[in-house]
N, C-alpha and C. Protein backbone atom coordinates (compact mmCIF):
# COMPACT_ATOMS: atom_id res chain seq x y z
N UNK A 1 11.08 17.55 -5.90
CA UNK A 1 10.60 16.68 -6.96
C UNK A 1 9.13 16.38 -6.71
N UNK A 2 8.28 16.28 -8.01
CA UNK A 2 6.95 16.10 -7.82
C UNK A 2 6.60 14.89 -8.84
N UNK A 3 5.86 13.72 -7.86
CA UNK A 3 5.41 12.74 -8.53
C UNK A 3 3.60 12.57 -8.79
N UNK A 4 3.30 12.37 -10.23
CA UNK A 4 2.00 12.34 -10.27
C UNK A 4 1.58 10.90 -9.65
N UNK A 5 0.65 10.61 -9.15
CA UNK A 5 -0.52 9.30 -8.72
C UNK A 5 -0.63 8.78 -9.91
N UNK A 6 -0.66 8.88 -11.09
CA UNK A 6 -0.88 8.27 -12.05
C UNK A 6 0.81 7.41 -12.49
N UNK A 7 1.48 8.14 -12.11
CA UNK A 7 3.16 7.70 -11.93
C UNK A 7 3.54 6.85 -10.86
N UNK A 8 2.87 6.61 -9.54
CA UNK A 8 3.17 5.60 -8.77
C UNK A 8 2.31 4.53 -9.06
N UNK A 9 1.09 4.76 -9.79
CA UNK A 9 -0.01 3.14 -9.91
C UNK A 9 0.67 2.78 -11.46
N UNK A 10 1.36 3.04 -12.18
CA UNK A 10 2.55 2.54 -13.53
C UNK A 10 3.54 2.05 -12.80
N UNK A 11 4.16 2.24 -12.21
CA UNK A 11 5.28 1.65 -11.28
C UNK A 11 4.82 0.65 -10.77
N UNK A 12 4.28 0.90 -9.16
CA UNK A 12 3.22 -0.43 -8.70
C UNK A 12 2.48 -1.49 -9.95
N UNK A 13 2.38 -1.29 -11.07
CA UNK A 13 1.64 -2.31 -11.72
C UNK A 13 3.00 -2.94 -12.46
N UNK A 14 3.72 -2.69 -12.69
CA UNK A 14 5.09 -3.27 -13.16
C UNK A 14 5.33 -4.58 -11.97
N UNK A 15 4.73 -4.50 -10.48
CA UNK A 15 4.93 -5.50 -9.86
C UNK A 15 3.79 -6.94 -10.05
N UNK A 16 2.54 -6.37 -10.61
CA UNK A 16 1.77 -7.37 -10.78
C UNK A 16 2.14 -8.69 -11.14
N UNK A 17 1.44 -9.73 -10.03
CA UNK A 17 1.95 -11.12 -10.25
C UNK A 17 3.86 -11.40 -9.38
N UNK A 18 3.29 -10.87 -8.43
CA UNK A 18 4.86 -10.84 -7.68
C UNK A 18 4.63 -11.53 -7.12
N UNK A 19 5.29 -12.74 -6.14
CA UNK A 19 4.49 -13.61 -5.01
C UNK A 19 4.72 -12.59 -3.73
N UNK A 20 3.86 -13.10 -2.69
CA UNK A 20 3.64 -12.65 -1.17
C UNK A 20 5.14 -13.29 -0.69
N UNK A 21 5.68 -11.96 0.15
CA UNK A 21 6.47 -12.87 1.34
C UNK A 21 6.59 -11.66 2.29
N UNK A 22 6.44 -12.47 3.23
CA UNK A 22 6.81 -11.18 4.46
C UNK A 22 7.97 -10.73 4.69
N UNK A 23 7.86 -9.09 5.13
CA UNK A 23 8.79 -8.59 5.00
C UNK A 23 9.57 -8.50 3.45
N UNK A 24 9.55 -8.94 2.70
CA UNK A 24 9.92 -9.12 1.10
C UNK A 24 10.02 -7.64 0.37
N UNK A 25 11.17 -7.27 0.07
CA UNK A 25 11.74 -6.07 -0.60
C UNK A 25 12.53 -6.22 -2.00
N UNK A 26 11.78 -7.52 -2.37
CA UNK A 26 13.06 -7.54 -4.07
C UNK A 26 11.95 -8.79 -4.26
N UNK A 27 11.50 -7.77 -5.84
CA UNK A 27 10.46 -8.19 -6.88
C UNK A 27 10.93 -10.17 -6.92
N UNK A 28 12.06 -10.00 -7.32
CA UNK A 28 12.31 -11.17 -7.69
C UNK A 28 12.39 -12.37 -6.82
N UNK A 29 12.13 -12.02 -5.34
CA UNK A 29 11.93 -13.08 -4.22
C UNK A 29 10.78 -13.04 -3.81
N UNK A 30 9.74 -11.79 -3.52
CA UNK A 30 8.35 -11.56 -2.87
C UNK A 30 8.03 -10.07 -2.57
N UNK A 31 7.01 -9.78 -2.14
CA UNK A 31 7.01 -8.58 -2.03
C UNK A 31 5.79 -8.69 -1.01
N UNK A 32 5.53 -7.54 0.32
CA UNK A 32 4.58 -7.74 1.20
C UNK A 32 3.77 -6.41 0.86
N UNK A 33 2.60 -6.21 1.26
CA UNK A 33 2.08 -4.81 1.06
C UNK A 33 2.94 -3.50 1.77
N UNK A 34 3.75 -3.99 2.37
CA UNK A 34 4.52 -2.71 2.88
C UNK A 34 5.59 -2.69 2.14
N UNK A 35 6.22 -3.77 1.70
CA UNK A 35 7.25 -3.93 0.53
C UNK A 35 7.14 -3.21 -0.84
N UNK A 36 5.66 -3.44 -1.16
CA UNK A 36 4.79 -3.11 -2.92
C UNK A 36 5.39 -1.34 -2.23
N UNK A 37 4.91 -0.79 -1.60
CA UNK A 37 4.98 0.33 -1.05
C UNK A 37 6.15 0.76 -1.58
N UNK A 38 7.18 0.29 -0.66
CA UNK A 38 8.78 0.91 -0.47
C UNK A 38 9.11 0.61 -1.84
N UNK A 39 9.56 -0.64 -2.41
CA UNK A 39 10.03 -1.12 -4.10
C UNK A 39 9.28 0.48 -4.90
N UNK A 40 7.95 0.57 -4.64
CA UNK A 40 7.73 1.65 -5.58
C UNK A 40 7.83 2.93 -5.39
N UNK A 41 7.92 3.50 -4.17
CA UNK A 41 8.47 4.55 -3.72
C UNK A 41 10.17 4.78 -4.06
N UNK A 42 10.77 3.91 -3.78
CA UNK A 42 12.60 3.78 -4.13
C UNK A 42 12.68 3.71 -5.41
N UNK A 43 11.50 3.02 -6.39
CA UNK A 43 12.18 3.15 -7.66
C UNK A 43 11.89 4.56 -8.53
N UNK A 44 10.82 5.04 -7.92
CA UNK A 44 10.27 6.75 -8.37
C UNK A 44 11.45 8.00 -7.29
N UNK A 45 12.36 7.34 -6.65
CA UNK A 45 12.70 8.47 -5.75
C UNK A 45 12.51 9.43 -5.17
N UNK A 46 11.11 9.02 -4.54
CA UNK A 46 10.30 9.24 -3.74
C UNK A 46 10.31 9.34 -2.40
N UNK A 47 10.99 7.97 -1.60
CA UNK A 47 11.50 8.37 -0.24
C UNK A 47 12.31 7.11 -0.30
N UNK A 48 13.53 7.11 0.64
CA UNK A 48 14.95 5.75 0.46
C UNK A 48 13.75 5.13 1.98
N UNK A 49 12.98 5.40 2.46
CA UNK A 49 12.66 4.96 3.42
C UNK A 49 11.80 3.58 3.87
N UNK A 50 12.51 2.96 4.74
CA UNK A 50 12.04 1.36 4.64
C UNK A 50 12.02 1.01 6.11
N UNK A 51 10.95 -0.19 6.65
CA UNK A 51 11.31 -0.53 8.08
C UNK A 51 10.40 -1.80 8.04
N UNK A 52 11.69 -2.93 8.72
CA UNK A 52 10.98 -4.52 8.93
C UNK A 52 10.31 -4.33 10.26
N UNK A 53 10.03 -3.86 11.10
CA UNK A 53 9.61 -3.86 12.18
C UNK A 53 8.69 -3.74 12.59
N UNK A 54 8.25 -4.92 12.01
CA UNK A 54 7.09 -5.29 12.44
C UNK A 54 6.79 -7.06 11.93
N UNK A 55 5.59 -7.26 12.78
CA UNK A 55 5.49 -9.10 12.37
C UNK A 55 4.24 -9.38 11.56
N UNK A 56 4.48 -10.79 11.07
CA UNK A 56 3.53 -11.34 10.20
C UNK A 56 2.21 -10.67 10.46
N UNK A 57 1.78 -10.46 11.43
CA UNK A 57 0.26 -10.42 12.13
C UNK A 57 -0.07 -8.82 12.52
N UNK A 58 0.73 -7.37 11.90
CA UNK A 58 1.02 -6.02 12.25
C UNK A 58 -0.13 -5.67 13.56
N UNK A 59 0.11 -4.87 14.13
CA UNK A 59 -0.44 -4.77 15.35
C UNK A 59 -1.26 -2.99 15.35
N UNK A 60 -1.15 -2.75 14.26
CA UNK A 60 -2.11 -1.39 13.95
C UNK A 60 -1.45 -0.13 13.72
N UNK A 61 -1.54 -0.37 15.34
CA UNK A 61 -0.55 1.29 16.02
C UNK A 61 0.67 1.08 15.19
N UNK A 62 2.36 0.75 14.98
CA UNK A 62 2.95 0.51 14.32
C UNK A 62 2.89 0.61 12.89
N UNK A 63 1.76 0.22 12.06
CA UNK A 63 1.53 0.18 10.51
C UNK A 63 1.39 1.61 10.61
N UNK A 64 0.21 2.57 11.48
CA UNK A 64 0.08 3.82 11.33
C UNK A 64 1.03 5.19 11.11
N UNK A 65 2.39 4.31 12.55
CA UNK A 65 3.21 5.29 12.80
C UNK A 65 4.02 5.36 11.90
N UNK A 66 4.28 4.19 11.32
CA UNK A 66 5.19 3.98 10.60
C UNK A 66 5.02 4.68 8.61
N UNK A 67 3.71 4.68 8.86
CA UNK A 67 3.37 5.12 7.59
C UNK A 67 3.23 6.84 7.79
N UNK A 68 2.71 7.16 8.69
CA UNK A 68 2.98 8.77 8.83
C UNK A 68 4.30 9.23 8.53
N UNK A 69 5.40 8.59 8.62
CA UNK A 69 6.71 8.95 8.39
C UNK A 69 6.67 9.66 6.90
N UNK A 70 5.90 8.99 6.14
CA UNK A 70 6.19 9.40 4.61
C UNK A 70 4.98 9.62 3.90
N UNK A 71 3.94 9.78 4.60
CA UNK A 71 2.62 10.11 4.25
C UNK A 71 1.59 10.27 5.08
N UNK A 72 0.51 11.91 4.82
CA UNK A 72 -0.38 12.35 5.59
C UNK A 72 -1.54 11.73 5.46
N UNK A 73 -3.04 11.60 5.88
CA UNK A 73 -4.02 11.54 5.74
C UNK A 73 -4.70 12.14 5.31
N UNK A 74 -5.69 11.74 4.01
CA UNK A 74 -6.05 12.53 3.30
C UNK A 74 -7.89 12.72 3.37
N UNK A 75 -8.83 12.93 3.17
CA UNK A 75 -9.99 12.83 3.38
C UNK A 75 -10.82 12.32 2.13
N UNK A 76 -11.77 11.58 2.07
CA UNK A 76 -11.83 10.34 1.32
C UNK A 76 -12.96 11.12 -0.08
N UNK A 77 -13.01 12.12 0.11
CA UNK A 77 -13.74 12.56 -0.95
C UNK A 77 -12.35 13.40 -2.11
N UNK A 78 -11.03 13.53 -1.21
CA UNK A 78 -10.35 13.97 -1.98
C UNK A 78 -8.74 13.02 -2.61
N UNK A 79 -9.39 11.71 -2.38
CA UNK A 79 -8.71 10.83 -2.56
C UNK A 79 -8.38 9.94 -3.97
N UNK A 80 -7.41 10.26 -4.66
CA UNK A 80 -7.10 10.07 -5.67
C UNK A 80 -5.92 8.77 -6.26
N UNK A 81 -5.97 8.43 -7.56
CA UNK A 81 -5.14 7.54 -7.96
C UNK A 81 -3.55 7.64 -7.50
N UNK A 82 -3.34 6.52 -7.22
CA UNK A 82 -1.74 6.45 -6.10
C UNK A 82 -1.60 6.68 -4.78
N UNK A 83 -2.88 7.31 -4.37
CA UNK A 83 -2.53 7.43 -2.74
C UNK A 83 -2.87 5.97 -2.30
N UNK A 84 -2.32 5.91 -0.84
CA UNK A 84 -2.02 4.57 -0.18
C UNK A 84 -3.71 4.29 0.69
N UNK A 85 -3.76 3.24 0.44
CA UNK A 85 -5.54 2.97 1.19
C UNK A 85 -5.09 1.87 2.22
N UNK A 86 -5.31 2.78 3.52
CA UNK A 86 -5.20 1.57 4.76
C UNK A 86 -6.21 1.36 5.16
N UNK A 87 -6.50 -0.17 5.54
CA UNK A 87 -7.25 -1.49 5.51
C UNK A 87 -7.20 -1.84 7.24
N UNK A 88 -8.69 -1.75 7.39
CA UNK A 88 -8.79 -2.64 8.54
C UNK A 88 -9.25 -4.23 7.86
N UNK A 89 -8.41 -5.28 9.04
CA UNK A 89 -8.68 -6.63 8.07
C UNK A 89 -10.00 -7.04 8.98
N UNK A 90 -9.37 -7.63 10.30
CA UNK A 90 -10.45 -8.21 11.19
C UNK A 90 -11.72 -7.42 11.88
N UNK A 91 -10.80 -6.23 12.11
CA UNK A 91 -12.00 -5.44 13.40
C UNK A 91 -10.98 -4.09 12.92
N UNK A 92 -12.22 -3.18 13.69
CA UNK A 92 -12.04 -1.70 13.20
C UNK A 92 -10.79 -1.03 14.38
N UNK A 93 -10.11 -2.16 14.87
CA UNK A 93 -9.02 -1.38 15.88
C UNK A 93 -8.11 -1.43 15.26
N UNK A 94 -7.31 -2.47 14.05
CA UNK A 94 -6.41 -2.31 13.94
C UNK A 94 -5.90 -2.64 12.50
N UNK A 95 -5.61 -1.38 12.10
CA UNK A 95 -5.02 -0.79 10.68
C UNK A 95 -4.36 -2.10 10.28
N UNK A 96 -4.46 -3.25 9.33
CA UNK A 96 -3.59 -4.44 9.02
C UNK A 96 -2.74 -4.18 7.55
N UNK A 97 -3.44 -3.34 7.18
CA UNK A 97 -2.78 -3.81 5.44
C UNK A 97 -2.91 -2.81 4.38
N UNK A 98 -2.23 -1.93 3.58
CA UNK A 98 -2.69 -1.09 2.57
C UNK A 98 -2.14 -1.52 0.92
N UNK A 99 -2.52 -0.69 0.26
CA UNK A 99 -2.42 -0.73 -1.21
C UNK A 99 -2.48 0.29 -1.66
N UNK A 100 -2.16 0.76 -3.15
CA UNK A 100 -2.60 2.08 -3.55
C UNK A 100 -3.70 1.94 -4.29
N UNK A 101 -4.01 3.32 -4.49
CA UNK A 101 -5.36 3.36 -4.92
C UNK A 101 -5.57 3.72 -6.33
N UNK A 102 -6.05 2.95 -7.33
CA UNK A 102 -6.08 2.97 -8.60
C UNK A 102 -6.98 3.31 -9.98
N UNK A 103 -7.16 3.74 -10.88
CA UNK A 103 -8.47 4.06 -11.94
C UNK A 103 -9.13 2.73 -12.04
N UNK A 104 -8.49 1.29 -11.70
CA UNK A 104 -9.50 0.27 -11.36
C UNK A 104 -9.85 -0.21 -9.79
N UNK A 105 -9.38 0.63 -9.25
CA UNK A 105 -9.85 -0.32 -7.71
C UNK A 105 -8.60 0.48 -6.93
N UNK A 106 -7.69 -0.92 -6.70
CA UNK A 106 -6.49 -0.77 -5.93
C UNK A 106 -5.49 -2.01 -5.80
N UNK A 107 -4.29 -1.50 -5.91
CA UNK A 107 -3.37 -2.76 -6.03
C UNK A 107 -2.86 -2.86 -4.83
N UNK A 108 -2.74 -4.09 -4.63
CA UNK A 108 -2.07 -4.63 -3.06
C UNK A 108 -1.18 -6.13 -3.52
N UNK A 109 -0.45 -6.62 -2.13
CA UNK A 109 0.14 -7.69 -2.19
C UNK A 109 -1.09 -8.32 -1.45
N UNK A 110 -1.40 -9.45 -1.87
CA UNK A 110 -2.73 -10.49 -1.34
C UNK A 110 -2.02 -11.39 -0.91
N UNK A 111 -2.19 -11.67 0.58
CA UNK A 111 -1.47 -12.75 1.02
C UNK A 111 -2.46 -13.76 1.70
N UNK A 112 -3.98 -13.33 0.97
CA UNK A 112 -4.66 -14.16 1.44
C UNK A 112 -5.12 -15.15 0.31
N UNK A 113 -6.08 -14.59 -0.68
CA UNK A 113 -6.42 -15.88 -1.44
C UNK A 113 -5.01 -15.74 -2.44
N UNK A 114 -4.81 -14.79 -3.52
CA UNK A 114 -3.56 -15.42 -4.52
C UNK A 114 -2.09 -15.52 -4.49
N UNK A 115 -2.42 -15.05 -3.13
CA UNK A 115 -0.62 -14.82 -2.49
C UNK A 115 0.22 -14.02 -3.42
N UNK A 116 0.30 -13.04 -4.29
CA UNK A 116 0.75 -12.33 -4.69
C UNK A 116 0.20 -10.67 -5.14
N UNK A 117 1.05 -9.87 -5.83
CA UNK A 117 0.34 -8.67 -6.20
C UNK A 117 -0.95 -8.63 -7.20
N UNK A 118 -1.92 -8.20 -6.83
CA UNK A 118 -2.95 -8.13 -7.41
C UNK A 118 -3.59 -7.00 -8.04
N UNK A 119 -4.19 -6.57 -8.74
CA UNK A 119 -5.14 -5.72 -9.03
C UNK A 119 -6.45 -5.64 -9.04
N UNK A 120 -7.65 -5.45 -8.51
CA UNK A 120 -9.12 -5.56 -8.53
C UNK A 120 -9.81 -4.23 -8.23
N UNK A 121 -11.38 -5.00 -8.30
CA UNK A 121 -12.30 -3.35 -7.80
C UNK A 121 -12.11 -3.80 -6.58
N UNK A 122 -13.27 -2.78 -5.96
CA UNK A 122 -13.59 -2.64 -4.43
C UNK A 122 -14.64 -3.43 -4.60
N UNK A 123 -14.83 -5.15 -4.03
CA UNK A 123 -16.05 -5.32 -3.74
C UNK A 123 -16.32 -5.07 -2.41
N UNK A 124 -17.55 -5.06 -1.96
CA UNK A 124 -18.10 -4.72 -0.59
C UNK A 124 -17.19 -5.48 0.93
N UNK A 125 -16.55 -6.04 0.52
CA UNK A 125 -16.09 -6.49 1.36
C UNK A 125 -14.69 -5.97 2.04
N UNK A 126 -14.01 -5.08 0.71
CA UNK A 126 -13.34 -4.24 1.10
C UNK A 126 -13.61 -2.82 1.33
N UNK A 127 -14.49 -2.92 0.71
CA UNK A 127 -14.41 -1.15 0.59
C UNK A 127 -15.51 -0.56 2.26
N UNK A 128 -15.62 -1.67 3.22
CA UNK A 128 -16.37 -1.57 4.52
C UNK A 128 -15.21 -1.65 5.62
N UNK A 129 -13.82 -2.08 5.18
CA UNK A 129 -12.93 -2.26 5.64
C UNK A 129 -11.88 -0.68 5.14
N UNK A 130 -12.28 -0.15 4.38
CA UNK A 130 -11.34 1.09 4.56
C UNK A 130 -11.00 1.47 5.36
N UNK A 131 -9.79 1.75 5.97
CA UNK A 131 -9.79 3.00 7.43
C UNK A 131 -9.47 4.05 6.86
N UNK A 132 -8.49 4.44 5.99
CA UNK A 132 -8.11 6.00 5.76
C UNK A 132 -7.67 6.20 4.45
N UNK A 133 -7.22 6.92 3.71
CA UNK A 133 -6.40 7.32 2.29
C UNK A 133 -5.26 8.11 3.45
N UNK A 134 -4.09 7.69 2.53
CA UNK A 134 -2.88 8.89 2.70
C UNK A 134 -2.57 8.85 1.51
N UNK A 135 -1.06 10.49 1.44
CA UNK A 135 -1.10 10.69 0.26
C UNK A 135 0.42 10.80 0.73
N UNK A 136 1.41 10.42 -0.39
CA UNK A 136 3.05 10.40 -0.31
C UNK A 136 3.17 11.30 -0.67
N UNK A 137 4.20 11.79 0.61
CA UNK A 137 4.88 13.44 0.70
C UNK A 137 5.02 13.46 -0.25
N UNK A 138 5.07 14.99 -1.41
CA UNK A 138 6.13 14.69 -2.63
C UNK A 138 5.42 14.53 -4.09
N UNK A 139 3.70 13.69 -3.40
CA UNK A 139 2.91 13.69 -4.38
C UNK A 139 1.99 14.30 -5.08
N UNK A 140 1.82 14.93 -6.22
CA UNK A 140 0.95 15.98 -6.96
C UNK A 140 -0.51 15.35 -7.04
């Protein structure tokens, strides 16, 4: 099965305005940026694949490994709508947070200022914080 990027950022935006909760896997209670992930991957049948393991505060190594499971790294000039954009938050050691990547920006769960799913551009403040694009196995 082949899913277009333009088919996972329609899905993912069906969550907009979800609240933040950690660990959170059902629209209707919260959803975390690794949650926005899985909810939209499971509802495109894309991958059944899911893992809580990890804590409020992710520790890098873990977000990485865990995301290689179901998606490669892609190189940033060939990085397109729906692939997943991982986020350094504090410092450049450790991978904290992703979203996909969208014809306006990129959607994520914000658990900092609106506590829920969001949509925006890249202002400078994120887009210095990029660490990588991946792209979901599976995806055209």
């Amino acid at each position: 099965m082949s899913i277009s990027g333009a088919l996972i950022v329609e899905e993912a935006r069906r969550y907009l305005g979800t609240p933040h909760l950690h660990q959170g896997r059902h629209p209707s209670d919260g959803l975390d940026c690794i949650g926005l992930m899985v909810v939209t991957c499971q509802a495109l049948g894309i991958t059944d694949y899911d893992s809580t393991a990890y804590p409020p505060d992710p520790d890098g190594v873990t977000l990485m490994r865990e995301i290689r499971k179901i998606a490669y790294v892609v190189d940033e000039s060939e990085a397109r709508e729906g692939d997943v954009i991982v986020f350094w938050i504090d410092d450049k050691t450790k991978p904290r947070h992703i979203g996909f990547k969208t014809d306006k920006g990129f959607i994520h769960t914000f658990a900092g200022g609106p506590k829920r799913v969001v949509e925006h551009g890249f202002s400078s403040w994120w887009t210095k914080r990029i660490c990588c694009y991946m792209r979901l196995e599976g995806v055209t």
